[in-house]
Protein backbone atom coordinates (compact mmCIF):
# COMPACT_ATOMS: atom_id res chain seq x y z
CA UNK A 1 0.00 0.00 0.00
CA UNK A 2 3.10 2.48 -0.35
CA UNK A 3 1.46 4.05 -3.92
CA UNK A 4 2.98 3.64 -7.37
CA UNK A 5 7.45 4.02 -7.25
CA UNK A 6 6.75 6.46 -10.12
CA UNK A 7 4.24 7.56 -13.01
CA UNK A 8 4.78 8.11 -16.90
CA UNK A 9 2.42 10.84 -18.49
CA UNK A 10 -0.15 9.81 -20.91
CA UNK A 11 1.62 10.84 -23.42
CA UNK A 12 5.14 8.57 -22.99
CA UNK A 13 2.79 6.06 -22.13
CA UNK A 14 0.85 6.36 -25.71
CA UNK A 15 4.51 6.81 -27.21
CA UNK A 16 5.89 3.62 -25.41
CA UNK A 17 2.96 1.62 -25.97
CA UNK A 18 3.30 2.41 -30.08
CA UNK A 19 6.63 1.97 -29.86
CA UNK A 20 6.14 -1.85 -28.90
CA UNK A 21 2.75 -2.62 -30.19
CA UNK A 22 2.21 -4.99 -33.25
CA UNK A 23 0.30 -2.20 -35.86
CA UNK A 24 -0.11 -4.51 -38.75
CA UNK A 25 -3.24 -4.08 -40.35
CA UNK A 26 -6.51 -6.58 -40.33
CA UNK A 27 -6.72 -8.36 -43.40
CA UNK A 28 -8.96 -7.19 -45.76
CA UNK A 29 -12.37 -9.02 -47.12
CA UNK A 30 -14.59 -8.27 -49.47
CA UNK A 31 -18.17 -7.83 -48.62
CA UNK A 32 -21.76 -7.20 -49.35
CA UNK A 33 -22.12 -3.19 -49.08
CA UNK A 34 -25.63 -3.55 -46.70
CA UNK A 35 -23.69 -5.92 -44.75
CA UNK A 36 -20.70 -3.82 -43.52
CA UNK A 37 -22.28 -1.36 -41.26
CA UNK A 38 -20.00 -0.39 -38.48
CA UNK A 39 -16.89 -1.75 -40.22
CA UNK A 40 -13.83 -0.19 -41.26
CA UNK A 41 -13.15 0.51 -45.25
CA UNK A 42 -10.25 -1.17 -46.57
CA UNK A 43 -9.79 0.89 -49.48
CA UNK A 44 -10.09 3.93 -51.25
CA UNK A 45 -13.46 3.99 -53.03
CA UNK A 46 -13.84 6.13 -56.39
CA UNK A 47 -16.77 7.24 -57.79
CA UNK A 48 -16.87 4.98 -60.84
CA UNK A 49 -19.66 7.71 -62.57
CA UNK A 50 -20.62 11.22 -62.93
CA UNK A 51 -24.32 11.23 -59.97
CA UNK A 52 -26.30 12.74 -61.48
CA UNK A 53 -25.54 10.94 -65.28
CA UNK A 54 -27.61 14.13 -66.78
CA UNK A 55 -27.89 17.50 -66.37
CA UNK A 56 -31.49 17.13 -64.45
CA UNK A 57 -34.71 19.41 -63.14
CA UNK A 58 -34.55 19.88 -59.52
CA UNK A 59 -37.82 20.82 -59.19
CA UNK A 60 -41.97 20.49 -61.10
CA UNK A 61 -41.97 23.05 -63.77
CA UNK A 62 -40.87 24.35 -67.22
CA UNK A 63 -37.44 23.81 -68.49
CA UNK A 64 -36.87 27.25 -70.42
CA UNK A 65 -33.52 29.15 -72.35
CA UNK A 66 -33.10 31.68 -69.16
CA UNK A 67 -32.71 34.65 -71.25
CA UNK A 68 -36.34 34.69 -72.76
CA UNK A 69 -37.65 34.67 -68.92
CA UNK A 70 -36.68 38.55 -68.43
CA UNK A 71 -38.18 40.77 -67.12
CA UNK A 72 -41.56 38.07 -66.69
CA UNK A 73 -43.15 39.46 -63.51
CA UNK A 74 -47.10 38.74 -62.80
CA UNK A 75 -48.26 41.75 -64.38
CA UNK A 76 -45.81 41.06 -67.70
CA UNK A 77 -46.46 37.54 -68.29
CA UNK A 78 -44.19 36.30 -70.71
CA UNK A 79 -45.50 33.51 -73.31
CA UNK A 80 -43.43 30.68 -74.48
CA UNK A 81 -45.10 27.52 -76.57
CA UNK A 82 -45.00 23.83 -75.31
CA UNK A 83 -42.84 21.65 -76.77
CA UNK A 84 -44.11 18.25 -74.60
CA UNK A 85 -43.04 17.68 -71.31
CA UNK A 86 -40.36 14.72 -69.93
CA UNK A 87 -40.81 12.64 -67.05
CA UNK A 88 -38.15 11.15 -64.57
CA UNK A 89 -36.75 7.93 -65.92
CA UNK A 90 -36.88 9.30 -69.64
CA UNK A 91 -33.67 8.35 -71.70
CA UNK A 92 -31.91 11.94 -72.06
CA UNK A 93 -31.19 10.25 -75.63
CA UNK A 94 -34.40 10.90 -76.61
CA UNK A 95 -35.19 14.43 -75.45
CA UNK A 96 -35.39 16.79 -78.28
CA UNK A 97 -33.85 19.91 -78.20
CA UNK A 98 -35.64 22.90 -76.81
CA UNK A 99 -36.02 25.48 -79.70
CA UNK A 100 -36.12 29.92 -78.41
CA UNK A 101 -39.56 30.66 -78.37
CA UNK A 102 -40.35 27.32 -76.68
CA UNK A 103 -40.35 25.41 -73.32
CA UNK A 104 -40.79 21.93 -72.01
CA UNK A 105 -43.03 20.73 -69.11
CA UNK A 106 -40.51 18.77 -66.78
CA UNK A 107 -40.83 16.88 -63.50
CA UNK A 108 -38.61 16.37 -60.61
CA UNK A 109 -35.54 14.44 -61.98
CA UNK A 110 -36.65 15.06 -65.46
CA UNK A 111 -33.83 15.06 -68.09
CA UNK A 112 -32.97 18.40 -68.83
CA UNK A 113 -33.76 19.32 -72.90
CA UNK A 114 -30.61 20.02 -74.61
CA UNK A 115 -30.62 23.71 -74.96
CA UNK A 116 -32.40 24.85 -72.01
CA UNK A 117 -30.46 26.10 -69.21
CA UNK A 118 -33.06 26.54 -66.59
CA UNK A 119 -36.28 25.52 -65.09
CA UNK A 120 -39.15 27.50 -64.14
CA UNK A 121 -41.17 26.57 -60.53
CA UNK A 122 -44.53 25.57 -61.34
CA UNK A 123 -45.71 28.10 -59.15
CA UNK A 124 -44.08 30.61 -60.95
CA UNK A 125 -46.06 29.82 -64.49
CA UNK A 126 -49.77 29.52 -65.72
CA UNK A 127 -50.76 26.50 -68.41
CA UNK A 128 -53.12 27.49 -71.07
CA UNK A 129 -53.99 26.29 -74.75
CA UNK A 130 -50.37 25.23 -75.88
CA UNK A 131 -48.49 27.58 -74.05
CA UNK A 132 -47.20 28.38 -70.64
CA UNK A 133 -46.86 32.15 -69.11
CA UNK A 134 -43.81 32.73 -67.23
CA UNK A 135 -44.34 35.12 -64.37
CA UNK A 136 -41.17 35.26 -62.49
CA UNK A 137 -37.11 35.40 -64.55
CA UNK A 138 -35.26 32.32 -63.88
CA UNK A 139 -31.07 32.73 -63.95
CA UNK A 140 -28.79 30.52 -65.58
CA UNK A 141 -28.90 26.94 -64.45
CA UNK A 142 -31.04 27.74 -61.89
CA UNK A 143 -33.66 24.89 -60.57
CA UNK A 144 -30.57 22.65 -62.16
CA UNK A 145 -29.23 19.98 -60.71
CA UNK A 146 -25.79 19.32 -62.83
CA UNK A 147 -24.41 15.91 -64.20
CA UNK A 148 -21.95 15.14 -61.70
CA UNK A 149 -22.77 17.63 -58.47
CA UNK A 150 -23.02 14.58 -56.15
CA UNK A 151 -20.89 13.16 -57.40
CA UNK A 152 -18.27 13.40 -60.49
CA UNK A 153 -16.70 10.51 -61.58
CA UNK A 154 -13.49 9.43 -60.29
CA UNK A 155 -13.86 11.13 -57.17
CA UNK A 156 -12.73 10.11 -53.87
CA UNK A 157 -16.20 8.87 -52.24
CA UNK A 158 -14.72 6.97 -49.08
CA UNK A 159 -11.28 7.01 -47.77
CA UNK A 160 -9.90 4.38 -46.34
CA UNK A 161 -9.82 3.70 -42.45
CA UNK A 162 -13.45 5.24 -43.05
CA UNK A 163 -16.09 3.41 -40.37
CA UNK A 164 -18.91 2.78 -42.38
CA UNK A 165 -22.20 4.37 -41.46
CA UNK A 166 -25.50 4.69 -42.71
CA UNK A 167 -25.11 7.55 -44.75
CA UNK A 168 -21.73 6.07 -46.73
CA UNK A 169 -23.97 3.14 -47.35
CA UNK A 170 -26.31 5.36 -49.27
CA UNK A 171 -23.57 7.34 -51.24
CA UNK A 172 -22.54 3.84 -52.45
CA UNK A 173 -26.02 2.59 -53.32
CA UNK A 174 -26.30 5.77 -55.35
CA UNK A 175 -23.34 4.35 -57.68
CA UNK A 176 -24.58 1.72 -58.00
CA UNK A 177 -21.32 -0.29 -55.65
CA UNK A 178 -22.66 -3.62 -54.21
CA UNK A 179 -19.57 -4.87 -52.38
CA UNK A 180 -16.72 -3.07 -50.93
CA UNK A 181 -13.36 -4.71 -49.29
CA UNK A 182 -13.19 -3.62 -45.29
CA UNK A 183 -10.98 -4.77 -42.41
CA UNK A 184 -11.72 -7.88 -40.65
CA UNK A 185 -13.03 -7.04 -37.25
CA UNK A 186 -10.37 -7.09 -34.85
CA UNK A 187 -10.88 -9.21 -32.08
CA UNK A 188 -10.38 -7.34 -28.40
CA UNK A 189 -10.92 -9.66 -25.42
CA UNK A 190 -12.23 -8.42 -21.91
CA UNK A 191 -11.06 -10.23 -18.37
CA UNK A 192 -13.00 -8.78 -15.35
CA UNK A 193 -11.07 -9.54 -11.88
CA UNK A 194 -12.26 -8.71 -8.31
CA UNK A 195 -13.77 -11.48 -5.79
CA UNK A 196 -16.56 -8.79 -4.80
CA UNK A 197 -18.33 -8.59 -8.71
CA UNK A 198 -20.88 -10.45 -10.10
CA UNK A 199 -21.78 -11.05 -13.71
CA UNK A 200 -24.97 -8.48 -15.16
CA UNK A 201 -28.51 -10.16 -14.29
CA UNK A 202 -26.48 -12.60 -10.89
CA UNK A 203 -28.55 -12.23 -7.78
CA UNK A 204 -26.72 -9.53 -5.59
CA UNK A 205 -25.68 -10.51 -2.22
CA UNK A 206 -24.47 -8.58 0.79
CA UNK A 207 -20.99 -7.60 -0.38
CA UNK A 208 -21.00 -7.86 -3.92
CA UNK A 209 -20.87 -5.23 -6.65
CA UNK A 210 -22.61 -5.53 -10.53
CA UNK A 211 -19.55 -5.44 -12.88
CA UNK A 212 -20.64 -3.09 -14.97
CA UNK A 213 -16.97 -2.03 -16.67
CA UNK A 214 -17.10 -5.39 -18.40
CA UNK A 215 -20.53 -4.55 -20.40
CA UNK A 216 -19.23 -0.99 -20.73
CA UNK A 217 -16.16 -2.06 -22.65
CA UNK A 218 -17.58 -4.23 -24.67
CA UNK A 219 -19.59 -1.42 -26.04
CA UNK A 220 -16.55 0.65 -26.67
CA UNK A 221 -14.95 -2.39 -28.48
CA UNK A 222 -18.19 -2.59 -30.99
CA UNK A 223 -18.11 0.76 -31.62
CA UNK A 224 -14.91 0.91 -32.36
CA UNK A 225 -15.40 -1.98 -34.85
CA UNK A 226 -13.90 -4.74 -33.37
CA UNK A 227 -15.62 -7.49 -31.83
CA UNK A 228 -15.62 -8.17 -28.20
CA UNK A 229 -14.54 -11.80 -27.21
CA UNK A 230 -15.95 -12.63 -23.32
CA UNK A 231 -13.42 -13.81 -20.83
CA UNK A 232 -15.80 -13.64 -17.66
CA UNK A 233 -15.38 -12.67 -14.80
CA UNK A 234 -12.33 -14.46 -12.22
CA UNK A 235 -11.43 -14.09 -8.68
CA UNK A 236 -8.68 -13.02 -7.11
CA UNK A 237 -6.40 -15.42 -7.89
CA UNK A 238 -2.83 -14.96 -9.54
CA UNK A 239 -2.93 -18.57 -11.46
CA UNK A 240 -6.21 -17.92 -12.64
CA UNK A 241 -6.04 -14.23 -13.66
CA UNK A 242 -2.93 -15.83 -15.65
CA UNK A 243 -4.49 -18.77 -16.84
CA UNK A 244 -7.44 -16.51 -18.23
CA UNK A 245 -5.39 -14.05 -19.34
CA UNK A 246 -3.50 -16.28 -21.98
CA UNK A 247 -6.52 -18.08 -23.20
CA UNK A 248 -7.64 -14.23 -24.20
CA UNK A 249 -4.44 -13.57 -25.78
CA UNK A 250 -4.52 -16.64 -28.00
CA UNK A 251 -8.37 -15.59 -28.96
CA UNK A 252 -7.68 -12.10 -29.59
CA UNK A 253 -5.53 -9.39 -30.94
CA UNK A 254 -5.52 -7.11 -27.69
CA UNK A 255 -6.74 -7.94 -24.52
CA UNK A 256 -7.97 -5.16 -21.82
CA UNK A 257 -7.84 -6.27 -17.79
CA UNK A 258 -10.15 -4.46 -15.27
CA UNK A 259 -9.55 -4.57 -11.95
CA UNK A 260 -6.49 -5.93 -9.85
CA UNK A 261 -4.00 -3.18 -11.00
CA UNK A 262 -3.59 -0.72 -7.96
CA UNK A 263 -0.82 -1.13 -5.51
CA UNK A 264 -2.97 -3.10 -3.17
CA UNK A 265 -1.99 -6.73 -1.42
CA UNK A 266 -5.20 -8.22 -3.58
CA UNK A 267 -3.63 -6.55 -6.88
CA UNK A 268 -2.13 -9.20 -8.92
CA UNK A 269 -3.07 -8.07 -12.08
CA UNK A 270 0.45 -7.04 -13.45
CA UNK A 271 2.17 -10.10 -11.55
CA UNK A 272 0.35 -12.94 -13.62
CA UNK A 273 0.74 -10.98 -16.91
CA UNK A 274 4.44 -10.00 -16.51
CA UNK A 275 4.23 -14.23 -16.76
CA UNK A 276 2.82 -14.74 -19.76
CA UNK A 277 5.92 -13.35 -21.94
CA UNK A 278 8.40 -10.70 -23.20
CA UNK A 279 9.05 -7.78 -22.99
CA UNK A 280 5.68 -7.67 -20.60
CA UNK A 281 4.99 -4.52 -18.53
CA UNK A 282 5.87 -1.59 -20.28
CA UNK A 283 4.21 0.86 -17.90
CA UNK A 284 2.31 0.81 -14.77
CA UNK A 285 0.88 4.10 -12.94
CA UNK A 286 0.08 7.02 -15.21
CA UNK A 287 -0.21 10.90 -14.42
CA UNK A 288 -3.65 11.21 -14.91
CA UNK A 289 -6.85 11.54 -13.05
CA UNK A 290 -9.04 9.57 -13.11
CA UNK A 291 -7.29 6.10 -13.99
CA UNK A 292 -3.56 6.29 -12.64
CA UNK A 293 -3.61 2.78 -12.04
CA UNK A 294 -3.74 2.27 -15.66
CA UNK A 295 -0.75 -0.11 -16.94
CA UNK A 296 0.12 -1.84 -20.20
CA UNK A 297 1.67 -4.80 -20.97
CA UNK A 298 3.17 -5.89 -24.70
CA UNK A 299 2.85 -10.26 -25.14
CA UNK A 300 4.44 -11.34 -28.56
CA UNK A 301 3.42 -7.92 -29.89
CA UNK A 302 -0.06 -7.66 -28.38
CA UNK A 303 -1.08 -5.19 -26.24
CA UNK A 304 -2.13 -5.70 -22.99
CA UNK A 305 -4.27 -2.70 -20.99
CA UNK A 306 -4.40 -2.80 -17.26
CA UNK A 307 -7.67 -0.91 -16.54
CA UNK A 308 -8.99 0.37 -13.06
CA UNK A 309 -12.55 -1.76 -12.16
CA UNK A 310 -14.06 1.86 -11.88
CA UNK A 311 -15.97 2.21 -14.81
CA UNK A 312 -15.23 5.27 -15.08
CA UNK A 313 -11.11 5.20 -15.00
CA UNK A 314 -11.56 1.72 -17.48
CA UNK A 315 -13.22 4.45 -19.53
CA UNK A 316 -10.52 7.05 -19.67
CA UNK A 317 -7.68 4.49 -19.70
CA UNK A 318 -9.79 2.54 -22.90
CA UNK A 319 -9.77 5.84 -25.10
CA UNK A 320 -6.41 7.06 -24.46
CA UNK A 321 -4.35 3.70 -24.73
CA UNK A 322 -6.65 1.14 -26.37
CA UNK A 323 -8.58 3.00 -29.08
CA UNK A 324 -5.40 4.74 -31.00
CA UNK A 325 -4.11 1.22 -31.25
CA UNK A 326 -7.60 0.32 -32.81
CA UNK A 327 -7.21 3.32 -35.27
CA UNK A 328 -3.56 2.59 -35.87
CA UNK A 329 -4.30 -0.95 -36.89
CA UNK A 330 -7.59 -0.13 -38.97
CA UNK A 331 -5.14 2.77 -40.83
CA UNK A 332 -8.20 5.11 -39.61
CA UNK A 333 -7.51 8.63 -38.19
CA UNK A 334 -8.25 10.01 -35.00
CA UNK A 335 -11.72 12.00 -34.80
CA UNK A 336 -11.79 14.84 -33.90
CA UNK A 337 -14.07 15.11 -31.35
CA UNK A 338 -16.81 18.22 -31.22
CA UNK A 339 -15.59 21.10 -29.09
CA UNK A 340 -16.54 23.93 -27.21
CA UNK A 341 -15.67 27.07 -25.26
CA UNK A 342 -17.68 27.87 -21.82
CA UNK A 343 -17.24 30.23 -18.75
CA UNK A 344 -16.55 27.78 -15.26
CA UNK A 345 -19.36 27.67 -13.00
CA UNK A 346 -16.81 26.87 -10.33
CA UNK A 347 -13.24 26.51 -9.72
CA UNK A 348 -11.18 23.63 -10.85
CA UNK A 349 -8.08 22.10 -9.22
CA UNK A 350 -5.28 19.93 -10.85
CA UNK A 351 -2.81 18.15 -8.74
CA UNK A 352 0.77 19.02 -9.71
CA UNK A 353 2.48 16.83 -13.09
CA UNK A 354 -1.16 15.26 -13.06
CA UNK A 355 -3.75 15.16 -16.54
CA UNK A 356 -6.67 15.51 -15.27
CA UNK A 357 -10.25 14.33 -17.13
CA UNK A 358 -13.00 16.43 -15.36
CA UNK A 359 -16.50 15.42 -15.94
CA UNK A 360 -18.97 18.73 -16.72
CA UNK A 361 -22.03 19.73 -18.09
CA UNK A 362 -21.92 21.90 -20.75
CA UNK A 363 -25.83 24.31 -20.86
CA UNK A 364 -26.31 27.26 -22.92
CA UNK A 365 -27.89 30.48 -21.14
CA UNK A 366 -28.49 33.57 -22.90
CA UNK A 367 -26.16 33.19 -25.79
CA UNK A 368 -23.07 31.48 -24.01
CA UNK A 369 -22.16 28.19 -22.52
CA UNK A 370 -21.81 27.88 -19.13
CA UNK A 371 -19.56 24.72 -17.97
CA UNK A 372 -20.63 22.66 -14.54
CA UNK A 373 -18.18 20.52 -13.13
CA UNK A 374 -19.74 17.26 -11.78
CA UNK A 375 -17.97 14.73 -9.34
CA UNK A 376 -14.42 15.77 -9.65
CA UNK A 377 -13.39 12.55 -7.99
CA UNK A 378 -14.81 8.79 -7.78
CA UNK A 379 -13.66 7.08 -10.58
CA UNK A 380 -16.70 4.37 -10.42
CA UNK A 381 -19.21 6.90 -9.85
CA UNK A 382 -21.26 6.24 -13.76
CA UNK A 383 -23.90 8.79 -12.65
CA UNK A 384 -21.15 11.68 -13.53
CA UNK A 385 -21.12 10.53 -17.23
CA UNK A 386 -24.72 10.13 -17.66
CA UNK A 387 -25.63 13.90 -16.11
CA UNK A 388 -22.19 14.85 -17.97
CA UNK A 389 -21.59 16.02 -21.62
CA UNK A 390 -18.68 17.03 -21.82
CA UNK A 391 -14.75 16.45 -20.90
CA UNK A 392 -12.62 19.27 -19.82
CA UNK A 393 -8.72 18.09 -19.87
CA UNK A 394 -6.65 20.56 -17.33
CA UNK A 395 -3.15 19.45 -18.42
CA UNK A 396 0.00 18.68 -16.41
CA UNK A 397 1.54 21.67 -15.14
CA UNK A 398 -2.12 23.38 -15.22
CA UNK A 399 -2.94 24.10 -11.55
CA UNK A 400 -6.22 24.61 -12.33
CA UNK A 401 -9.29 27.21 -13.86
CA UNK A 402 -10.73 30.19 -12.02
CA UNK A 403 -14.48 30.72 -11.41
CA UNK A 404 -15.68 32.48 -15.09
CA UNK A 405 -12.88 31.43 -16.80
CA UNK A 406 -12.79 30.47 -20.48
CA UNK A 407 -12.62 26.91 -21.08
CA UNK A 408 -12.51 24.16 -23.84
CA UNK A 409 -14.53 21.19 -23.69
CA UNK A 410 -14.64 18.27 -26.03
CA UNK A 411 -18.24 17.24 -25.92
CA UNK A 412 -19.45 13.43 -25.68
């Protein structure tokens, strides 16, 4: 119980842990486009066509030579004949030519008539006997939806290390792509330890705490991409945290531990994984705030991450040491995440040479944002990220932020 010897920051941590980390990338498959939601794009995609194919309408009306509509106003009507009217679905091929003196009845998606360069709203024109009065001036291509303003062809659609989401599924529909190569999910395995938890859904006893870190993580994993491989819950027991430990790392690429990693008699995490092989622990004790007990390990090139059992810390010590290895190995970079400035409800302290990851609640109130600082300690406390939505990050060598002071928050 005499505390950590010493503590990296987060960043020499990050830096060692790259340093010794296998960063190969998945292999690549090939795969039904509706069936890769939430996975990782292996390649550069191209558009392979111009989207639209045709100059189109963009709207019900008259496709007209934009000049002749001058000066049309309600009062000044300005006639032009029918030439027929296209439909969506037409073959351009067979649109004839719009002549002056003439327009063409179109419909949303309509081919546009070779010659005309605009299209008048429906609203904005009166149908009688063979003819159609214009009572408002169109411009140049407007109501116009040109071949190729989605998309032109040959342009870059998707890059890779791209997770795939609804909307990129849509894009590619559009042009007409039906399989696309992404990453293999990467396999991360999860080992709870700590003889007070029990599983989700156990009966509680006297004594006994919900593991709730496990289920969190395994969340994180899938929406990362990966897919989350079980390894239950153990006791604590040095054998069988070990035992566990390198059935995960045979399963799995990486392999997060919660629980077991303080500096505590019952802490055996790092113990029975500096046994399972070289080089082993690589750090153990970070400057940061929550999650200092976090600690990494490197087995045959896989990582190992020593998380806290607060859900919180495991939280923390998942997104700055476990998901860059993620993105590193799906070639995918970093997102940004959303961020904002706000004026501090309250005063902030920062321990000295510590990186601190304050939970706060960001509300606007006449025209600025005001930033709340929840539970500033209690790593397992979950409340303070449900009522939270934001991070603040006071940096080593910060002491801290004032009452009303200007802040940034990256918002979750």
């Amino acid at each position: 119980m005499s505390g950590f010897r010493s503590l990296i920051s987060a960043d020499d941590a990050l830096k060692r842990l790259l340093a010794h980390v296998d960063l190969t990338p998945q292999p690549s498959i090939a795969m039904p486009l509706e069936e890769t939601l939430g996975m990782v794009c292996a390649d550069d995609i191209h558009s392979p066509v111009d989207v639209p194919p045709y100059d189109r309408s963009a709207v019900d009306g008259y496709a007209v030579i934009a000049d002749e509509t001058l000066g049309a106003s309600p009062t000044n009507p300005i006639e032009l004949k029918l030439a027929g009217s296209v439909k969506a679905g037409e073959n351009p091929l067979s649109v004839k030519r719009i002549r002056r003196g003439f327009a063409v009845e179109v419909y949303t998606g309509a081919p546009l008539p070779e010659g005309a360069d605009a299209v008048v709203m429906a609203e904005h024109a009166v149908k009688k006997d063979g003819a159609v009065e214009i009572t408002k001036p169109v411009a140049s291509l407007q109501n116009v939806s040109r071949r190729g303003e989605d998309f032109s062809k040959g342009e870059l659609v998707i890059r890779r290390g791209t997770r795939i989401r609804p909307w990129h599924i849509g894009a590619l529909a559009s042009l007409n792509i039906t399989r696309i190569r992404v990453y293999e999910p990467m396999r991360v395995a999860v080992l709870s330890t700590g003889d007070e938890l029990i599983e989700l859904g156990d009966a509680q006893t006297p004594g006994k705490v919900v593991n709730s870190s496990k289920p969190m993580l395994k969340a994180l994993i899938r929406e990362h991409g990966c897919e989350p491989i079980d390894l239950g819950t153990v006791g604590d027991d040095i054998d069988t945290i070990a035992e566990r430990a390198s059935q995960g790392l045979k399963k799995a690429r990486m392999l997060l531990i919660t629980g077991g990693t303080s500096v505590g008699s019952g802490d055996l995490v790092p113990e029975a994984v500096a046994r399972l092989g070289k080089p082993g622990i690589i750090f153990h004790g970070v400057r940061i705030r929550p999650a200092k007990p976090t600690g990494a390990a490197i087995i045959d090139g896989k990582a190992v991450i020593l998380l806290s059992g607060f859900p919180v810390s495991a939280l923390i010590g998942f997104q700055l040491f476990a998901a860059p290895i993620i993105e590193k190995i799906y070639n995918s970079p970093s997102g940004l995440p959303r961020r904002v400035r706000g004026k501090l409800t309250r005063r902030v302290a920062n321990p000295v040479e510590t990186t601190s990851f304050i939970r706060v609640k960001v509300i606007e109130k006449d025209g600025e944002y005001l930033v709340e600082p929840l539970m500033l300690t209690g790593s397992g406390l979950l409340s303070t990220l449900t009522k939270a939505n934001g991070i603040l990050v006071v940096s080593e060598g910060v002491e801290g932020f004032d009452e009303g002071e200007e802040v940034e928050v990256e918002l979750l």
